[in-house]
Every structure is written in structure tokens, then in C-alpha cells.
N, C-alpha and C. Protein backbone atom coordinates (compact mmCIF):
# COMPACT_ATOMS: atom_id res chain seq x y z
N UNK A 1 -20.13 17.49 8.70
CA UNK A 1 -18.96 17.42 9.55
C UNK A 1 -17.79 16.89 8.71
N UNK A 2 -16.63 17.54 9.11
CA UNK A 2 -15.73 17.22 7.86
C UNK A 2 -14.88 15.44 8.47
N UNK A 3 -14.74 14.81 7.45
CA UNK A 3 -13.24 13.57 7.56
C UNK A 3 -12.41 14.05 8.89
N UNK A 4 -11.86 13.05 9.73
CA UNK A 4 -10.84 13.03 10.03
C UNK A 4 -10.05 12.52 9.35
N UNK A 5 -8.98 12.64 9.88
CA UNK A 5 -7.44 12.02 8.82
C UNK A 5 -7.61 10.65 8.29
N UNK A 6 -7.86 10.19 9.59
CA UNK A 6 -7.85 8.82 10.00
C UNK A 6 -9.20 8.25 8.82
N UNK A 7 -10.44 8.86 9.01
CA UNK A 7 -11.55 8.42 8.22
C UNK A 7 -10.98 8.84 6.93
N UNK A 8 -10.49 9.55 6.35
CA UNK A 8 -10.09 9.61 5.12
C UNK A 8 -9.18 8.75 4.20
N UNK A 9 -7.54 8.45 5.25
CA UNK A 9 -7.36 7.46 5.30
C UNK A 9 -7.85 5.94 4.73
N UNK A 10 -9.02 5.69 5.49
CA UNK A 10 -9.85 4.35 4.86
C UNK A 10 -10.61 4.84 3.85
N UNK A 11 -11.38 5.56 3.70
CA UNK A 11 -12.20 6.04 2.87
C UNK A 11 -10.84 5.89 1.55
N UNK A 12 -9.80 6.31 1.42
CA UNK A 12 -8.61 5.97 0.43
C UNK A 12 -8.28 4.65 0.12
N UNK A 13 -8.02 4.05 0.83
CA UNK A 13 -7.63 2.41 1.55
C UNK A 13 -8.78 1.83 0.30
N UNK A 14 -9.91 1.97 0.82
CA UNK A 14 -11.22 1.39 0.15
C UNK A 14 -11.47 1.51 -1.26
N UNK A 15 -11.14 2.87 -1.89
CA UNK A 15 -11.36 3.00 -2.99
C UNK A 15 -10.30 2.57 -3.84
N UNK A 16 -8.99 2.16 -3.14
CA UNK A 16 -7.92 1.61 -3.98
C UNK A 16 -8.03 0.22 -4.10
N UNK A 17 -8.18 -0.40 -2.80
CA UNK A 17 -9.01 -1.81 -2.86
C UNK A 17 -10.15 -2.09 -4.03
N UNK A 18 -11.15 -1.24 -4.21
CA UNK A 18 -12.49 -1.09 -5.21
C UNK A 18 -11.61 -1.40 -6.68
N UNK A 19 -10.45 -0.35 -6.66
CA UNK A 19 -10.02 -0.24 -7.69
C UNK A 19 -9.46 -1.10 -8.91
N UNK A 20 -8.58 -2.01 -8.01
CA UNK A 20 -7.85 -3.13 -8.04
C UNK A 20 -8.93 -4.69 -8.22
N UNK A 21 -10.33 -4.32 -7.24
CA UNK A 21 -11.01 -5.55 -7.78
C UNK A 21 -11.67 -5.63 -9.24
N UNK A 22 -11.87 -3.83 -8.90
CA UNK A 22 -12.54 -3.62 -10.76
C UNK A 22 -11.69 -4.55 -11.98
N UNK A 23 -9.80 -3.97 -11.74
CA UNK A 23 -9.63 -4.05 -12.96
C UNK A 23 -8.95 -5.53 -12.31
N UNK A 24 -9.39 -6.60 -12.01
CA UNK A 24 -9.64 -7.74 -11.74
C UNK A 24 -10.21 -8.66 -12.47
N UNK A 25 -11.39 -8.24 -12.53
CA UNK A 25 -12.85 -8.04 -12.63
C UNK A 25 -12.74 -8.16 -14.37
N UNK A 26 -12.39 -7.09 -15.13
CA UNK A 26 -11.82 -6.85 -15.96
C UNK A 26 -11.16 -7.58 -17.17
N UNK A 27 -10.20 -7.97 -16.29
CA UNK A 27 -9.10 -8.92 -16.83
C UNK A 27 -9.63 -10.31 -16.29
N UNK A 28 -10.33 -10.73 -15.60
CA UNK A 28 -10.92 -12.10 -16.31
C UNK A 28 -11.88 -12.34 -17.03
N UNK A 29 -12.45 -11.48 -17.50
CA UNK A 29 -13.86 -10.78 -18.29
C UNK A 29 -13.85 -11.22 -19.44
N UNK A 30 -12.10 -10.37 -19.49
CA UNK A 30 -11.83 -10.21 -20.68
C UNK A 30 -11.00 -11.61 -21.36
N UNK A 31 -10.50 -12.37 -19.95
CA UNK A 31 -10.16 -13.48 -20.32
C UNK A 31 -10.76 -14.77 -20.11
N UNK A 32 -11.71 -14.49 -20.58
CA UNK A 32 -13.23 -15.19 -20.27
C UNK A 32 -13.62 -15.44 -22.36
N UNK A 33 -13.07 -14.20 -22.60
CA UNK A 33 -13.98 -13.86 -23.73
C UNK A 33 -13.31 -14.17 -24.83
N UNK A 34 -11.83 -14.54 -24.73
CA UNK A 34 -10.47 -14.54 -25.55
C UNK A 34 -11.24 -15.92 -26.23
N UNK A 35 -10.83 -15.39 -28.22
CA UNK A 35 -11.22 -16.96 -28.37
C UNK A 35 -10.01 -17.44 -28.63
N UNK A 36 -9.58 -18.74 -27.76
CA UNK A 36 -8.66 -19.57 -27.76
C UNK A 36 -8.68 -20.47 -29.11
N UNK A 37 -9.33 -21.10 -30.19
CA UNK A 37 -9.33 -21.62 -31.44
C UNK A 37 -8.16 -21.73 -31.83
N UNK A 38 -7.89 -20.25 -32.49
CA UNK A 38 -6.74 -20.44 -32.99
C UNK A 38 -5.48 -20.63 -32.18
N UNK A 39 -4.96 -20.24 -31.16
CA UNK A 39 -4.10 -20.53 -30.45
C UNK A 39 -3.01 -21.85 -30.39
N UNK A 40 -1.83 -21.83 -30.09
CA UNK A 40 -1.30 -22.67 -30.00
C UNK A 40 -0.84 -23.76 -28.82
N UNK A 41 -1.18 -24.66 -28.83
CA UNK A 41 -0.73 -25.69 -27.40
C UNK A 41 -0.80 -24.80 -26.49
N UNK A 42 0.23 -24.33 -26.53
CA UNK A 42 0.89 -23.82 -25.34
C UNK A 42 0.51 -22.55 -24.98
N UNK A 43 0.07 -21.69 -25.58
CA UNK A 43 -0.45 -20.54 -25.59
C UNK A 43 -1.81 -20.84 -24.75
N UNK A 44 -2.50 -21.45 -24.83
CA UNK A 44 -4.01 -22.30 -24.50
C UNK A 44 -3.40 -22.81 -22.92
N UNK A 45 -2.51 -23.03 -22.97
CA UNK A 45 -2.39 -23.86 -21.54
C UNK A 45 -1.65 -22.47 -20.58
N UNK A 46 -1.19 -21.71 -21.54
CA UNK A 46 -0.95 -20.26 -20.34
C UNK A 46 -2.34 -19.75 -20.19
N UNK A 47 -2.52 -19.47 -21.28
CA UNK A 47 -4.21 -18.41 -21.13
C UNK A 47 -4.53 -19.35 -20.18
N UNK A 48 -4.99 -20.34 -19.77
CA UNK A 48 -5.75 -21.18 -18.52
C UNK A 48 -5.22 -21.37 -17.07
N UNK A 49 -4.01 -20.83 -17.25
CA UNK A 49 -3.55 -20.64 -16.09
C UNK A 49 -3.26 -18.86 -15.84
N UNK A 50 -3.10 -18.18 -16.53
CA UNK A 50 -3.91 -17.13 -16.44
C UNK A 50 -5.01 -16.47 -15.54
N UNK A 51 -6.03 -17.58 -16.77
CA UNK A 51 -7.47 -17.54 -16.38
C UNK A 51 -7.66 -18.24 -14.47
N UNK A 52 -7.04 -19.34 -14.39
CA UNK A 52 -6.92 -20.00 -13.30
C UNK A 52 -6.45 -18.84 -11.90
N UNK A 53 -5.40 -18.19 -12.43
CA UNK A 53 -4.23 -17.44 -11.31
C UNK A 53 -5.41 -16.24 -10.75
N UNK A 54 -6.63 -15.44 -11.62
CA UNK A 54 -6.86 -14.66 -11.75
C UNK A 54 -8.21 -15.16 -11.04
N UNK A 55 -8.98 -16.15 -11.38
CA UNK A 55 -9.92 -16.37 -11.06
C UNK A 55 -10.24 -16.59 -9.48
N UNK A 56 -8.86 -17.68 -8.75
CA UNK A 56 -8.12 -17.32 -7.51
C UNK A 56 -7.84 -15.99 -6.51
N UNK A 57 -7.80 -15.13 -7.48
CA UNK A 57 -7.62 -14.04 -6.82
C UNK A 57 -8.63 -13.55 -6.72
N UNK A 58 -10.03 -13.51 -7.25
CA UNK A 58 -11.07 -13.21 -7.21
C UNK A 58 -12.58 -13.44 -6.54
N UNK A 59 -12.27 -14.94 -6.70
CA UNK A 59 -12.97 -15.76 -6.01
C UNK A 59 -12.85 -16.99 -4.95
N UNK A 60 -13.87 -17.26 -3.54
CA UNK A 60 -13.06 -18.31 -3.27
C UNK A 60 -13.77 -19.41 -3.89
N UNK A 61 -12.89 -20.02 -3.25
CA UNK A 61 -13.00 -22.26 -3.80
C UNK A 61 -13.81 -22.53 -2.96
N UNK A 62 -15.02 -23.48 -3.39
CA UNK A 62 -15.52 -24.28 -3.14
C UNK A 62 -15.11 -25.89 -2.82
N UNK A 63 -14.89 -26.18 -1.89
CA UNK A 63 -14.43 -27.61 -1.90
C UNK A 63 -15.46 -28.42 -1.90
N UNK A 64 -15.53 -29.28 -3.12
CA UNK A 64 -16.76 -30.31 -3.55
C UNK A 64 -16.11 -31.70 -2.78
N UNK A 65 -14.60 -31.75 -3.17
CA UNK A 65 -14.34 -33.11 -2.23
C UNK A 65 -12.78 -32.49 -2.11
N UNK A 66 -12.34 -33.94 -2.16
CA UNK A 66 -10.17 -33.79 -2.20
C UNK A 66 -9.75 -33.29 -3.28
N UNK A 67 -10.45 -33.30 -4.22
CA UNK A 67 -9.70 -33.18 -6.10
C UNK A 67 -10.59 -32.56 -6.60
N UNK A 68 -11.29 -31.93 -6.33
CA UNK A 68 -12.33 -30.88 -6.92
C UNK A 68 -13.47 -29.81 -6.77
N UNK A 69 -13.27 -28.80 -7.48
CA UNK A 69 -13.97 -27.60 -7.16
C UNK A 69 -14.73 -27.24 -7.51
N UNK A 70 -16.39 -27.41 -7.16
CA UNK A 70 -17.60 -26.47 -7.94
C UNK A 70 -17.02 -25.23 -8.60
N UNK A 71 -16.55 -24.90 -8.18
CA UNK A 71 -16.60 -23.06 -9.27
C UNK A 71 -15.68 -23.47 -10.16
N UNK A 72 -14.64 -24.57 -9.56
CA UNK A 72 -13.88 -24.59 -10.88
C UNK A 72 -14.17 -25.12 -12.24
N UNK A 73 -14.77 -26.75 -11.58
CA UNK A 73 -15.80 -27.44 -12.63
C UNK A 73 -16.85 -25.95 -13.64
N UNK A 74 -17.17 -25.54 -13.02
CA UNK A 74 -17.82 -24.63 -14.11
C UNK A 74 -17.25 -23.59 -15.01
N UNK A 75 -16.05 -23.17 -14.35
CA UNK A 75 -15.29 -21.94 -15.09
C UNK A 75 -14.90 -23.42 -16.13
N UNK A 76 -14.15 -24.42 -15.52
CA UNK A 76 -13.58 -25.01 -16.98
C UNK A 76 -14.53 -25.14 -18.47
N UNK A 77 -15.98 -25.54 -17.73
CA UNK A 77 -17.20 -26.16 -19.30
C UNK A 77 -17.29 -24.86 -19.26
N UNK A 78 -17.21 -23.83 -19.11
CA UNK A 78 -18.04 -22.48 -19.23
C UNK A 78 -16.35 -21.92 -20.40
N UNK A 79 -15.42 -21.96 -20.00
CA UNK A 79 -14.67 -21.40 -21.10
C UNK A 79 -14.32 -22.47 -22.37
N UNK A 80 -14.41 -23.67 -22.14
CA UNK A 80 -14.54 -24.45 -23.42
C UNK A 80 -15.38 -24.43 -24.29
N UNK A 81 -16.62 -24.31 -23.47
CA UNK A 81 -17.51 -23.68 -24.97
C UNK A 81 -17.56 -22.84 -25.46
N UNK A 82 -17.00 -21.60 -24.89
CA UNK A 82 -16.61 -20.49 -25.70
C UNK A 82 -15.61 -20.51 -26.64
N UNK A 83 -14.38 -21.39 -26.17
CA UNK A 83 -13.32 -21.96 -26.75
C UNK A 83 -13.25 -22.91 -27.81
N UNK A 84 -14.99 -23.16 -28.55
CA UNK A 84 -14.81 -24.22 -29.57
C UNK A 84 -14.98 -25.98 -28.93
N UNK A 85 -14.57 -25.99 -27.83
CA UNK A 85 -14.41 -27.61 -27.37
C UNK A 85 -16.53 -27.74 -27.20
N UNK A 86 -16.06 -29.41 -27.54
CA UNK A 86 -17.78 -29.66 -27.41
C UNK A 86 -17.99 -30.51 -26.85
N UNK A 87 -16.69 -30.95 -26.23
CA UNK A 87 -16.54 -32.52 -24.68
C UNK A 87 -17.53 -32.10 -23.54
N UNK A 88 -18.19 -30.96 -22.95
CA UNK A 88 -18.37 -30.45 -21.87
C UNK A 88 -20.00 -30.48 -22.68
């Protein structure tokens, strides 16, 4: 039986939505993977807010208490060690 308009419609809706989480998806992947080392101050403190703005859009927050976030606590030790830091 063929689409109505209307079902096609979403069936569109959906795959542009899909689309947009992919390259989401993507781009924190990929900024997951960036090695920050060499970088400068400030460069390091955009990439993390970046990483932060993106990760937000992706995922929700966990509220552990008033000032802190399970998923966040982990994205932070999880990209510092990729990043060279050995505090975490």
C-alpha cells in the first residue's frame, strides 16, 4: 500500500532528525579523539567547551547532586587521558 503524504512527511522528518544525530555523533567522536598535547591554553579550553556544547546536545545530564554530573565526571577523566593528563 503506497505512503500517504502525511506518512511520508514523517518518514522525511525522521530521517533528517537520524541525520543530524549521526553527524553529531560524529563530531564528538571525533572530538573525543583530538589529541589536545600540543595545543595551546586556550585552544584546550575551546576544544572542551566544544566537546562540552556537543556532548549536551547529545546526551542528557545526570544529576549526581547541585554541582555535579555522572556523565560529565566521566567524559572529563575519559578525555584527559587521552589528552596526556595523568591527575584522573
Amino acid at each position: 500500500m503506497p505512503l500517504t503524504y502525511k506518512e511520508a512527511k514523517l518518514l522525511e522528518k525522521e530521517g533528517k532528525k537520524h541525520d543530524k544525530e549521526s553527524k553529531l555523533l560524529e563530531t564528538y567522536k571525533a572530538l573525543l579523539m583530538t589529541d589536545t598535547s600540543q595545543m595551546h591554553e586556550d585552544m584546550i579550553t575551546e576544544h572542551m567547551l566544544a566537546l562540552k556544547g556537543t556532548r549536551e546536545m547529545i546526551f542528557p545530564t545526570v544529576l549526581l547532586d547541585s554541582r555535579r554530573y555522572v556523565f560529565q565526571i566521566f567524559i572529563v577523566r575519559y578525555t584527559y587521558q587521552f589528552s596526556g593528563f595523568s591527575d584522573y
